[in-house]
PDB file of N, CA and C in Angstrom:
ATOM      1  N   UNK A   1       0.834  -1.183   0.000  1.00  0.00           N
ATOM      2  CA  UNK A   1       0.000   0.000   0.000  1.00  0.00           C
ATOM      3  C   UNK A   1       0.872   1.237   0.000  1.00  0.00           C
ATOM      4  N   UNK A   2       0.158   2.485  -0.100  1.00  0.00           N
ATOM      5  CA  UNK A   2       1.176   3.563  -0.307  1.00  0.00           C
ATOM      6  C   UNK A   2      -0.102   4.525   0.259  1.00  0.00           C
ATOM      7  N   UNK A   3       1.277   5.343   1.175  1.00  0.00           N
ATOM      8  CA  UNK A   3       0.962   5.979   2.303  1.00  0.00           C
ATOM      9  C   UNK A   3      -0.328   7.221   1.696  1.00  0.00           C
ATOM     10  N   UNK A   4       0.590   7.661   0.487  1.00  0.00           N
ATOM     11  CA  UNK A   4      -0.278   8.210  -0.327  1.00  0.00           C
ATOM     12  C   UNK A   4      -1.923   8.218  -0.679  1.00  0.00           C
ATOM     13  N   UNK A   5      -1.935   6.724  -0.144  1.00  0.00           N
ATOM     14  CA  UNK A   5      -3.583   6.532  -0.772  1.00  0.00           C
ATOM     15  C   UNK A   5      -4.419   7.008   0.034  1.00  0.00           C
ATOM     16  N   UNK A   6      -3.813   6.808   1.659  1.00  0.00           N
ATOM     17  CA  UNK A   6      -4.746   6.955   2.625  1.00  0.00           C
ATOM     18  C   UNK A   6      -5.059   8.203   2.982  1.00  0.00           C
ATOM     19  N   UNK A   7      -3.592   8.962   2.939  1.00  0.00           N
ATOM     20  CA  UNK A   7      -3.775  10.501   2.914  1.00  0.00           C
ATOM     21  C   UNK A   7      -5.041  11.527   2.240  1.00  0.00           C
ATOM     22  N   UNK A   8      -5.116  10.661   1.100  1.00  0.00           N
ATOM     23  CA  UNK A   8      -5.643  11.463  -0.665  1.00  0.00           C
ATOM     24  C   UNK A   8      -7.076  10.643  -0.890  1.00  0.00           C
ATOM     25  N   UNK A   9      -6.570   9.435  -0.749  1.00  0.00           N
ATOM     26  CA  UNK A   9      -7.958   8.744  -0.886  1.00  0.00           C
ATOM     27  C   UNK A   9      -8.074   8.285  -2.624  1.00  0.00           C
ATOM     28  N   UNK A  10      -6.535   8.930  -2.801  1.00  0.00           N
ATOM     29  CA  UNK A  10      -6.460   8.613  -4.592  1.00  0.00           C
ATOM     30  C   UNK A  10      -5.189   7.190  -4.784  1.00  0.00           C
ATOM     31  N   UNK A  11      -5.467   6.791  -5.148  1.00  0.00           N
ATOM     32  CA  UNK A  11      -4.214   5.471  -5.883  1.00  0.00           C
ATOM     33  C   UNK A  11      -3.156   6.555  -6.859  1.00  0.00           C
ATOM     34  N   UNK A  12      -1.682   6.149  -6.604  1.00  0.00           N
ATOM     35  CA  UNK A  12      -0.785   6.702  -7.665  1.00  0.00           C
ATOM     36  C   UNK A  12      -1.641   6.208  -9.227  1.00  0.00           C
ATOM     37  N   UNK A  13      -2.171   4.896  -9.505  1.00  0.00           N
ATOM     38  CA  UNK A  13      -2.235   5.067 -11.254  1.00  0.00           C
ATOM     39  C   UNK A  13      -3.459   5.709 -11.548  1.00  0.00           C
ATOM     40  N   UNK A  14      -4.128   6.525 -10.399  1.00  0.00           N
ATOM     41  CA  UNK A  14      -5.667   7.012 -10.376  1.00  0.00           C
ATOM     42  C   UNK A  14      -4.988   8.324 -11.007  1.00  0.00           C
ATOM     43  N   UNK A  15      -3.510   8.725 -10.894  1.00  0.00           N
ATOM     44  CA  UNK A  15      -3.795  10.235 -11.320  1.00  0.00           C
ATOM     45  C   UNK A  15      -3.161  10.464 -12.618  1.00  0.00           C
ATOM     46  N   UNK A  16      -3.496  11.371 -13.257  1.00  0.00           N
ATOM     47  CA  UNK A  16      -3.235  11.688 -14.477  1.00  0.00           C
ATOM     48  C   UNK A  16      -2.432  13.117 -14.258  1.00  0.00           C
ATOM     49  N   UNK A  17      -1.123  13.041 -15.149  1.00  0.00           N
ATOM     50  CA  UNK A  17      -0.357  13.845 -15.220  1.00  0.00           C
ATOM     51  C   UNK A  17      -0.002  14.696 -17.053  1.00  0.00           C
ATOM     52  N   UNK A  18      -0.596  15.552 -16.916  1.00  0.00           N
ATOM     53  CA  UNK A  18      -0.728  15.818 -18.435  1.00  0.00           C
ATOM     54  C   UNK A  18       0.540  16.515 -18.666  1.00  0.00           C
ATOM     55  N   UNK A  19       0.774  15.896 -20.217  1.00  0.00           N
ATOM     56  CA  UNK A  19       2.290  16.216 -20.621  1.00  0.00           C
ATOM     57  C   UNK A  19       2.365  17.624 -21.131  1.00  0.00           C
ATOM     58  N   UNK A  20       3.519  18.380 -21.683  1.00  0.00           N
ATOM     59  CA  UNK A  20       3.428  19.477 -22.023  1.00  0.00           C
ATOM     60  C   UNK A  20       2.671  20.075 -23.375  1.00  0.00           C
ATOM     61  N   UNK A  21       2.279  21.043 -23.054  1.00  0.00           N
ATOM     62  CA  UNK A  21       1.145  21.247 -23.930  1.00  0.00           C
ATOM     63  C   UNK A  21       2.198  22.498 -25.430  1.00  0.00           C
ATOM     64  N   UNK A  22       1.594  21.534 -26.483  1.00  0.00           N
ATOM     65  CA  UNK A  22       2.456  21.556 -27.752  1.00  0.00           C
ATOM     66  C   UNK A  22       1.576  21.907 -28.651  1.00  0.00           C
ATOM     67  N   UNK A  23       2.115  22.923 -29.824  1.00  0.00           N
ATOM     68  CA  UNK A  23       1.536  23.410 -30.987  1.00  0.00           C
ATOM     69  C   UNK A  23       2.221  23.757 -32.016  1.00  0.00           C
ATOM     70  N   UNK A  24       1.647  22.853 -32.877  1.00  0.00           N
ATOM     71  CA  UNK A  24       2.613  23.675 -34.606  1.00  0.00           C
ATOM     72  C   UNK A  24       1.826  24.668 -35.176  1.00  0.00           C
ATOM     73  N   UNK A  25       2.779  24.773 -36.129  1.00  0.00           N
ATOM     74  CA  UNK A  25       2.237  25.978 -37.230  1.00  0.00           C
ATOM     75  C   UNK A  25       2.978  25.877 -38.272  1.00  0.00           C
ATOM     76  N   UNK A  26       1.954  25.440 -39.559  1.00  0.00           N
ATOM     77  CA  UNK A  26       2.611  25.373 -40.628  1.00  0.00           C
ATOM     78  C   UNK A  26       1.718  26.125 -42.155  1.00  0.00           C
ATOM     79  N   UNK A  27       1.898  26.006 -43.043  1.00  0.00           N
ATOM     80  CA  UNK A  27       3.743  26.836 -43.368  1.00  0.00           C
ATOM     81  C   UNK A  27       3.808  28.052 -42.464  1.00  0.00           C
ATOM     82  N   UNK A  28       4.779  28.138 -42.579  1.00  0.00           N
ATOM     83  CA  UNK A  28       5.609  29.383 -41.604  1.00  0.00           C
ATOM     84  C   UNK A  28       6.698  29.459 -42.025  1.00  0.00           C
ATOM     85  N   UNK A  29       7.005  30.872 -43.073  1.00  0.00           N
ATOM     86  CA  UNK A  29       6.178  32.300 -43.061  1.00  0.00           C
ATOM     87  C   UNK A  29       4.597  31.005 -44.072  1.00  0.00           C
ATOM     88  N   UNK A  30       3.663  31.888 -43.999  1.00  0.00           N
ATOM     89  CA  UNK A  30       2.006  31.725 -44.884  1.00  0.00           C
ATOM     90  C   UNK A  30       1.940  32.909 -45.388  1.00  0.00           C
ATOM     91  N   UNK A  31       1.343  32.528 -46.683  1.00  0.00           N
ATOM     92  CA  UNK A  31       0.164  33.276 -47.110  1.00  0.00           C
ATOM     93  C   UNK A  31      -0.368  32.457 -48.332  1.00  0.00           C
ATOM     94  N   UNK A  32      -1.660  32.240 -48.165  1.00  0.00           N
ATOM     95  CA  UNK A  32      -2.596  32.943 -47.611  1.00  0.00           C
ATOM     96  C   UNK A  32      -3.316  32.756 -46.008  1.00  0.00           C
ATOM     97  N   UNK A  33      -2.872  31.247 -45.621  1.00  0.00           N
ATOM     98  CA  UNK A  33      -3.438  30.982 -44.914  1.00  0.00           C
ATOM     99  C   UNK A  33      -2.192  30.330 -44.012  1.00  0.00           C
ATOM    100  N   UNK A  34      -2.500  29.538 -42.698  1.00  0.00           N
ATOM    101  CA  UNK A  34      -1.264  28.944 -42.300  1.00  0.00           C
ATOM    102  C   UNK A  34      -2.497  27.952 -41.141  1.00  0.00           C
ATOM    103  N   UNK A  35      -1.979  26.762 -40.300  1.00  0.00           N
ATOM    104  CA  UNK A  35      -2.789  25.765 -40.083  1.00  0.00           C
ATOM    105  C   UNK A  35      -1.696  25.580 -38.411  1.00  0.00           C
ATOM    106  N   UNK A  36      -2.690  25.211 -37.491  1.00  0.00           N
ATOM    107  CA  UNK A  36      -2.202  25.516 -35.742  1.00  0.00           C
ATOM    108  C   UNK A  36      -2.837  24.501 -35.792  1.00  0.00           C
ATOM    109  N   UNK A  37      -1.993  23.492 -35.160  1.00  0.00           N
ATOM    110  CA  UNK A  37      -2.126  21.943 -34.571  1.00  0.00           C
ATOM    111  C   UNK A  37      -2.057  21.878 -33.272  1.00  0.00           C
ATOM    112  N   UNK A  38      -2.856  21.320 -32.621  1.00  0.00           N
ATOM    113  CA  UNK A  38      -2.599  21.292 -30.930  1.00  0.00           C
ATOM    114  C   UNK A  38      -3.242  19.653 -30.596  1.00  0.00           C
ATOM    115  N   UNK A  39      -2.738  18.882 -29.422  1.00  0.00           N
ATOM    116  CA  UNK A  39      -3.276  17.786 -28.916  1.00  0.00           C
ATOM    117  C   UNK A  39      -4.149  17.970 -27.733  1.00  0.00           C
ATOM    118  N   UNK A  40      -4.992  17.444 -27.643  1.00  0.00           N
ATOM    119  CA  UNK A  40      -5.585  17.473 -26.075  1.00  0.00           C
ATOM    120  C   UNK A  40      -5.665  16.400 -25.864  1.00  0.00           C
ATOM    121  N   UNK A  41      -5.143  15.898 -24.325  1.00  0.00           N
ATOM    122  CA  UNK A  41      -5.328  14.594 -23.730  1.00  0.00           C
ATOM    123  C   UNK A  41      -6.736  14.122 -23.115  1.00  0.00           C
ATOM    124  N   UNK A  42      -7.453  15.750 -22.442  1.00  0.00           N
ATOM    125  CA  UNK A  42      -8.600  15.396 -21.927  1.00  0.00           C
ATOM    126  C   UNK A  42      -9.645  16.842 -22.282  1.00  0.00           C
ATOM    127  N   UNK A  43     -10.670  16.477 -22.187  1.00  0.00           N
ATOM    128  CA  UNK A  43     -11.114  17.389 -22.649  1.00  0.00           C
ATOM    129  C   UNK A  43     -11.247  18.509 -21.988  1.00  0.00           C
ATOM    130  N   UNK A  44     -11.893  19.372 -21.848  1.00  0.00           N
ATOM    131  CA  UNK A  44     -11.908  20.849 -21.442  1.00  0.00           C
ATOM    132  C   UNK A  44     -11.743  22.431 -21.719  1.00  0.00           C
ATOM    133  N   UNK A  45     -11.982  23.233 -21.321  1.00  0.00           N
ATOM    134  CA  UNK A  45     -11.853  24.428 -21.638  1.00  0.00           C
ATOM    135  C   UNK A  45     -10.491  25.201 -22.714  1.00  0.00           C
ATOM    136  N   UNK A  46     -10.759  25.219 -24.129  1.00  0.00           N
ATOM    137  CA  UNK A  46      -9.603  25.917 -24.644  1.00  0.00           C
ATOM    138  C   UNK A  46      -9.963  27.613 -25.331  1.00  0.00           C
ATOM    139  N   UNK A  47      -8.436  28.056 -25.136  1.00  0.00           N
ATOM    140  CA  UNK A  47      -8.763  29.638 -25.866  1.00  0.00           C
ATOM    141  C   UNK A  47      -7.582  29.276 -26.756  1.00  0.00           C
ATOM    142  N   UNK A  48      -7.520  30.168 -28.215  1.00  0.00           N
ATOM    143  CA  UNK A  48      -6.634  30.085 -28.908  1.00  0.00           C
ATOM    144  C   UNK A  48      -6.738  31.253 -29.653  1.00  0.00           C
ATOM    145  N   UNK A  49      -6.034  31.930 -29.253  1.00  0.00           N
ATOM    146  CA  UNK A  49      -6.114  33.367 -29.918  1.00  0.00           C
ATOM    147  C   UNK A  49      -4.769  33.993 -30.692  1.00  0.00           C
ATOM    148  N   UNK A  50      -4.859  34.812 -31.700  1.00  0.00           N
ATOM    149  CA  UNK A  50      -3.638  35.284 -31.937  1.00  0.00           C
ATOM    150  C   UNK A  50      -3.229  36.955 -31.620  1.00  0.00           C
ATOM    151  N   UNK A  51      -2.439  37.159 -31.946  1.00  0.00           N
ATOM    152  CA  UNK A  51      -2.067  38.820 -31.082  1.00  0.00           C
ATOM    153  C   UNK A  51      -0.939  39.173 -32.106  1.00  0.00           C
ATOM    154  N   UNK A  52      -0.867  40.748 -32.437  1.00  0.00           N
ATOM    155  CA  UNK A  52      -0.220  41.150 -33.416  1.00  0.00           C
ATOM    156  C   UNK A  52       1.063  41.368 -32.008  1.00  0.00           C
ATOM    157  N   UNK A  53       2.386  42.041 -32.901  1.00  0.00           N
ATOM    158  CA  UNK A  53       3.749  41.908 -31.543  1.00  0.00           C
ATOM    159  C   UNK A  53       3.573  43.143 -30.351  1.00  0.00           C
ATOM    160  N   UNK A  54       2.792  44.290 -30.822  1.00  0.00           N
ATOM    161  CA  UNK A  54       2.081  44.922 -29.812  1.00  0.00           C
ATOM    162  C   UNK A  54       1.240  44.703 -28.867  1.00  0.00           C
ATOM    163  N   UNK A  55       0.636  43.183 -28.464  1.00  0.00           N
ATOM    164  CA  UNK A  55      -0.010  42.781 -27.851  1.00  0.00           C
ATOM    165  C   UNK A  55      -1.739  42.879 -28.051  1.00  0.00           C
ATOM    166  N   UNK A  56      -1.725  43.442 -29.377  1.00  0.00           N
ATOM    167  CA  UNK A  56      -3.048  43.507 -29.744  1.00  0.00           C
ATOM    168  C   UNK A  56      -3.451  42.193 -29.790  1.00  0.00           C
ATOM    169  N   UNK A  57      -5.223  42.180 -29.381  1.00  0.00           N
ATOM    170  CA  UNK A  57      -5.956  40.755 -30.283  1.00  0.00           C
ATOM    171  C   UNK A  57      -6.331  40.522 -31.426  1.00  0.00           C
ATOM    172  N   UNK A  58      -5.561  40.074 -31.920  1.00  0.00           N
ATOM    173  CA  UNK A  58      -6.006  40.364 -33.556  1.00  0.00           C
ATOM    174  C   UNK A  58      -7.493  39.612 -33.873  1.00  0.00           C
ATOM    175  N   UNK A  59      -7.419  38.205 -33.289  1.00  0.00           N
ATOM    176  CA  UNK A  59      -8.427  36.985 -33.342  1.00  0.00           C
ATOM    177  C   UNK A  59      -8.690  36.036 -32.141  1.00  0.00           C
ATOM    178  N   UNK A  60      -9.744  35.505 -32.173  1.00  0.00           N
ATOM    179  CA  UNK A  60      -9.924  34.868 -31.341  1.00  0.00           C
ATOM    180  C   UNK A  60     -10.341  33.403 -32.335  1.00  0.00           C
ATOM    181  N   UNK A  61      -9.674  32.378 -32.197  1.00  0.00           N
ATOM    182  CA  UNK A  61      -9.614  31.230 -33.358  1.00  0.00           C
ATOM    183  C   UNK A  61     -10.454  29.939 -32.527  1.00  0.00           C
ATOM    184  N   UNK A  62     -10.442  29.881 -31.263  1.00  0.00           N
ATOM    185  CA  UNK A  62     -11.202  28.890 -30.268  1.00  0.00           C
ATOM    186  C   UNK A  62     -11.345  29.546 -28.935  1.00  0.00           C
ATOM    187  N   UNK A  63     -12.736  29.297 -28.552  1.00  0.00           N
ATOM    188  CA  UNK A  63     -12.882  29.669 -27.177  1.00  0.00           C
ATOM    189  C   UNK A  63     -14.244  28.910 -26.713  1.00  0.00           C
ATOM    190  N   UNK A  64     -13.627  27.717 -25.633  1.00  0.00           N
ATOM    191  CA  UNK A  64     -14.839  26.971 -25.384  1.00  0.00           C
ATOM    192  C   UNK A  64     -14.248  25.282 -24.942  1.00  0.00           C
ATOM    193  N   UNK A  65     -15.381  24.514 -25.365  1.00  0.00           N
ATOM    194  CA  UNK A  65     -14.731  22.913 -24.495  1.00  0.00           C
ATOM    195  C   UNK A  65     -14.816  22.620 -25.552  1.00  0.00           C
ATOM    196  N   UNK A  66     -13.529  22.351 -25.553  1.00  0.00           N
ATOM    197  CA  UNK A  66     -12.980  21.139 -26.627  1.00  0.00           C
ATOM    198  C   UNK A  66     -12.857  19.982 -26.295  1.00  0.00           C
ATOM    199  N   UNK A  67     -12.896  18.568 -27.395  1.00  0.00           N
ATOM    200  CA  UNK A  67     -12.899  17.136 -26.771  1.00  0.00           C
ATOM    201  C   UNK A  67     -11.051  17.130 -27.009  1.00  0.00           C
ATOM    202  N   UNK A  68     -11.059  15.856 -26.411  1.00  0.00           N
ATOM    203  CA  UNK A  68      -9.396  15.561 -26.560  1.00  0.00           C
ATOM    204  C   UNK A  68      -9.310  14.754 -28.167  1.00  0.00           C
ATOM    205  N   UNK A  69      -8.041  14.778 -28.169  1.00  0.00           N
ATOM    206  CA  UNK A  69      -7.460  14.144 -29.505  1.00  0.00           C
ATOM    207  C   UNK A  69      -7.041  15.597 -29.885  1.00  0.00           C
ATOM    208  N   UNK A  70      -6.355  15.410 -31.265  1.00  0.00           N
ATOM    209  CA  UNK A  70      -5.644  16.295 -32.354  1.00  0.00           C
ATOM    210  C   UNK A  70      -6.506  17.199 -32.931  1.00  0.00           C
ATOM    211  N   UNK A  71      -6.211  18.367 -33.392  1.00  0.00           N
ATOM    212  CA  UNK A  71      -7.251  19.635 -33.664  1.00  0.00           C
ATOM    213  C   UNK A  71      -6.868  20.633 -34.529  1.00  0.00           C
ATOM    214  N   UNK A  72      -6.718  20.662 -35.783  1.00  0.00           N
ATOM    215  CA  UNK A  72      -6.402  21.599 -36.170  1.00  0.00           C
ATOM    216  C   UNK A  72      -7.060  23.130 -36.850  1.00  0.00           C
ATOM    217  N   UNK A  73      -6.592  24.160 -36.623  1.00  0.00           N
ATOM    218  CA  UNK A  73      -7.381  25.330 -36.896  1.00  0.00           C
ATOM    219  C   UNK A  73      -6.696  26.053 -37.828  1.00  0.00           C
ATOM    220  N   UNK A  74      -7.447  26.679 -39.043  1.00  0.00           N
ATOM    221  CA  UNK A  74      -6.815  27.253 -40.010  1.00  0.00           C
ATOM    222  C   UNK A  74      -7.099  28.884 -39.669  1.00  0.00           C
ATOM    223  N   UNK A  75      -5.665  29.889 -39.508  1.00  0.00           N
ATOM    224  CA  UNK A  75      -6.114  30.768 -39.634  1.00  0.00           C
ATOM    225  C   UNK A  75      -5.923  31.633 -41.095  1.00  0.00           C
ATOM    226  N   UNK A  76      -6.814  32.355 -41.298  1.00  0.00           N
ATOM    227  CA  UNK A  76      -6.496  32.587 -43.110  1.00  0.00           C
ATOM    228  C   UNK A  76      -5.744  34.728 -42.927  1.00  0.00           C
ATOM    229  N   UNK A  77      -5.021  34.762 -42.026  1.00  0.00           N
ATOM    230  CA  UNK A  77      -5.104  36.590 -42.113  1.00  0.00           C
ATOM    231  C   UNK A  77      -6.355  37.496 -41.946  1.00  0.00           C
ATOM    232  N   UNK A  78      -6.910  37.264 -40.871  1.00  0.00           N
ATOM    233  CA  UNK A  78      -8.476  37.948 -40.692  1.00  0.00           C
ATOM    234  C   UNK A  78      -8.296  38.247 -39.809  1.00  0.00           C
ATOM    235  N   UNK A  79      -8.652  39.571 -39.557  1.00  0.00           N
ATOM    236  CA  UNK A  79      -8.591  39.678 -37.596  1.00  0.00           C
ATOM    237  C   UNK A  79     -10.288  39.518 -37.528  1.00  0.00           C
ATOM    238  N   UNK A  80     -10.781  39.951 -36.447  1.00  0.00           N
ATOM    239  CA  UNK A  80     -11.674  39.282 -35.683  1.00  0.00           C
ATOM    240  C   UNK A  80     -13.015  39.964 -36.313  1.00  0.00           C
ATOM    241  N   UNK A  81     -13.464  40.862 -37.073  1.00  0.00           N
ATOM    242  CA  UNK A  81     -13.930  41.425 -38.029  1.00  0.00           C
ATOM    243  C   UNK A  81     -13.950  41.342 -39.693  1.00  0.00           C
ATOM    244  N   UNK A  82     -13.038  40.052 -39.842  1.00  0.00           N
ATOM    245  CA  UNK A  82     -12.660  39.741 -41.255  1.00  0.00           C
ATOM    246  C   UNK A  82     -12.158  40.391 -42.104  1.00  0.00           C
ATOM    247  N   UNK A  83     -11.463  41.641 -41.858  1.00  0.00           N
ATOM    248  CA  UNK A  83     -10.255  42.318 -42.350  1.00  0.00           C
ATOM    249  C   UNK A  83      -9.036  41.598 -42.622  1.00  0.00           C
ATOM    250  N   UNK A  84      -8.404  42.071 -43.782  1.00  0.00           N
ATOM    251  CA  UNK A  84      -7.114  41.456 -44.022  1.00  0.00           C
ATOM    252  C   UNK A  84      -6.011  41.945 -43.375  1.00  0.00           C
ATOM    253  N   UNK A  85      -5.567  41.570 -42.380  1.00  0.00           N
ATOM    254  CA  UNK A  85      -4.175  41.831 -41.576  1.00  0.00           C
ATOM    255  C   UNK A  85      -2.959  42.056 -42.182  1.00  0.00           C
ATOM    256  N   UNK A  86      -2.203  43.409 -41.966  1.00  0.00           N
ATOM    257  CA  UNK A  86      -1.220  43.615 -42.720  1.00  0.00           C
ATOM    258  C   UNK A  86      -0.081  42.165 -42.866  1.00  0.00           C
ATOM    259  N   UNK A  87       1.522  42.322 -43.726  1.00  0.00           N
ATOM    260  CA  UNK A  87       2.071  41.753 -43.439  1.00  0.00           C
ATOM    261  C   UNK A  87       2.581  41.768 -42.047  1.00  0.00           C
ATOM    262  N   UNK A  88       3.455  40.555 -41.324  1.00  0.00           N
ATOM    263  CA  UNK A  88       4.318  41.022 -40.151  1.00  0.00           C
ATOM    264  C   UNK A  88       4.399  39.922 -39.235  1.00  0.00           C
ATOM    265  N   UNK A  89       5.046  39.367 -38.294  1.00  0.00           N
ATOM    266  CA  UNK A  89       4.721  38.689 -37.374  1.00  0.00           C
ATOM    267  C   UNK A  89       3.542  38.532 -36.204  1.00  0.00           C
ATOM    268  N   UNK A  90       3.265  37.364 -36.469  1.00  0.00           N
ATOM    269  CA  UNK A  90       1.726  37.256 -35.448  1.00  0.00           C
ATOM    270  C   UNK A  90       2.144  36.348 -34.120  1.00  0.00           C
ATOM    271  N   UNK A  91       1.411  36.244 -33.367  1.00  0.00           N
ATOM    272  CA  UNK A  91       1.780  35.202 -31.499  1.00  0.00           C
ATOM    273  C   UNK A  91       0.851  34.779 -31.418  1.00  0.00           C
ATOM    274  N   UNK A  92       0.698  33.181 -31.793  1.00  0.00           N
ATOM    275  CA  UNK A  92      -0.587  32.654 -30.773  1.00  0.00           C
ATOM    276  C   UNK A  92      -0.515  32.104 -30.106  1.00  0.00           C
ATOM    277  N   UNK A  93      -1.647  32.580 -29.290  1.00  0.00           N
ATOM    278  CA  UNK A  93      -1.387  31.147 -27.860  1.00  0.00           C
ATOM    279  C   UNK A  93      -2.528  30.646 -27.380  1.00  0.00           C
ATOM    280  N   UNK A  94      -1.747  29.422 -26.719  1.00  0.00           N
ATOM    281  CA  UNK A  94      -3.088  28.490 -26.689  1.00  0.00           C
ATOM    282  C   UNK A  94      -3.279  28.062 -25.161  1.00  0.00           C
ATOM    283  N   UNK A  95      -3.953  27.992 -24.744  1.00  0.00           N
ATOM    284  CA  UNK A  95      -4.208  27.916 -22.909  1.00  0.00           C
ATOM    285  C   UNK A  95      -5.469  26.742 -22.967  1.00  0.00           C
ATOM    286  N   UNK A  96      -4.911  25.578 -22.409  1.00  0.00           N
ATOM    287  CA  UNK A  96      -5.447  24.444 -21.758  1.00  0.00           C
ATOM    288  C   UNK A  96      -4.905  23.552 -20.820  1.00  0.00           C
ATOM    289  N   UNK A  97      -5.695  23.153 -20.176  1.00  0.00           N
ATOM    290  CA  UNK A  97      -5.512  22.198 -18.883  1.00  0.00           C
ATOM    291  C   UNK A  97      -4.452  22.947 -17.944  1.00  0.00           C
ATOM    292  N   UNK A  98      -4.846  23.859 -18.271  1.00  0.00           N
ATOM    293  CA  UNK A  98      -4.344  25.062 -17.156  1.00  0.00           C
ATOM    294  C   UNK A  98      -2.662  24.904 -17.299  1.00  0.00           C
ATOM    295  N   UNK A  99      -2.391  25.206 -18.588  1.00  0.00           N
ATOM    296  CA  UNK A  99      -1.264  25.403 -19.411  1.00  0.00           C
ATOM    297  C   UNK A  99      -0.908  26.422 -20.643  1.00  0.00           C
ATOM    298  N   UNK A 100       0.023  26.753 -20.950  1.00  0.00           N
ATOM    299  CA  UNK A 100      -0.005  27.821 -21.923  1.00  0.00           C
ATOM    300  C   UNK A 100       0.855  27.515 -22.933  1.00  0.00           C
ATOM    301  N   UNK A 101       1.070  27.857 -24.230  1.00  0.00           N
ATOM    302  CA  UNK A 101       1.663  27.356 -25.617  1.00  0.00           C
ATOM    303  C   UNK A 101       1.712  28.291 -26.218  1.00  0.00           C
ATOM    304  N   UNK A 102       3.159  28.517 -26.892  1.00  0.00           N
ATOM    305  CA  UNK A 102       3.213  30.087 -27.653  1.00  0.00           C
ATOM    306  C   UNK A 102       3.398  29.760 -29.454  1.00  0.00           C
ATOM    307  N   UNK A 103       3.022  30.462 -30.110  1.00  0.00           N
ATOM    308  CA  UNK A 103       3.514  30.208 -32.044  1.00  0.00           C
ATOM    309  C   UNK A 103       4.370  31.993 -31.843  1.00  0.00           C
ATOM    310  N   UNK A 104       4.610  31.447 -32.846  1.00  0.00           N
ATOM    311  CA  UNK A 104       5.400  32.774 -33.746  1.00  0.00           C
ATOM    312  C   UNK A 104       4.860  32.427 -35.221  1.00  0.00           C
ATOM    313  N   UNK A 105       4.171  33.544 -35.770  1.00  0.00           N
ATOM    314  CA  UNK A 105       3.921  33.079 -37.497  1.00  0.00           C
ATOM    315  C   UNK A 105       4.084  34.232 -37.947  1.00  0.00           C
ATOM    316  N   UNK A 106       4.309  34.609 -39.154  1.00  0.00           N
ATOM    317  CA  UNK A 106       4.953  35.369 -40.207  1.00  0.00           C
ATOM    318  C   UNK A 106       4.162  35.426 -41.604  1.00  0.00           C
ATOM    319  N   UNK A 107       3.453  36.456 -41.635  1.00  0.00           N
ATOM    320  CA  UNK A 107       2.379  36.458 -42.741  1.00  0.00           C
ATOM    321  C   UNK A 107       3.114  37.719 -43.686  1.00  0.00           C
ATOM    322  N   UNK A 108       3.307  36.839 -45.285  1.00  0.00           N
ATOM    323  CA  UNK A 108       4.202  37.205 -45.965  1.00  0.00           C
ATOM    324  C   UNK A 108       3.024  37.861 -47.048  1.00  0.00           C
ATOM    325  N   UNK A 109       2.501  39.033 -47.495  1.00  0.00           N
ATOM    326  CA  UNK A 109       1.494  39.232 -48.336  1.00  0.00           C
ATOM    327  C   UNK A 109       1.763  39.711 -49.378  1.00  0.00           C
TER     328      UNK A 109
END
């Protein structure tokens, strides 16, 4: 037995330890469009937004419960009004399971 259980009331293989939370982005530099891959192990609450290097919001690309498995989101150069976003470097990030994930993308027009 493990001292652990009695304390917690949980078994060590009862807990789940989620691995680091990972995202591509491809092509990079894009244009017209470019494609953000992320995994989820379990499901729950995700935001995925992008931000010009001033810290603006340019978009908001997911916000809500997502299931787990692989996910990909295309962003096409739109900010959040469907305007075409100049050229320049963009930041997205992605926040789940109470974790955070950064891109760098490069929209070449």
């Amino acid at each position: 037995f493990n001292l652990n259980d009695i304390v917690t009331g949980v078994a060590d293989d009862d807990i789940v330890v989620p691995g680091p939370l990972a995202m591509s982005v491809y092509p990079n530099p894009f244009n017209p469009r470019t494609t953000i891959a992320y995994d989820l192990g379990q499901a729950g609450p995700v935001a995925l937004r992008v931000y010009d290097l001033a810290g603006h919001l340019v978009r908001t690309l997911v916000e809500g419960e997502v299931q787990p498995g692989h996910h990909e989101i295309v962003w096409s150069g739109l900010d959040g009004a469907g305007r075409s976003v100049p050229s320049g470097v963009y930041l997205s990030r992605l926040e789940a399971a109470g974790q955070v994930a950064h891109g760098r993308m490069t929209l070449v027009r």
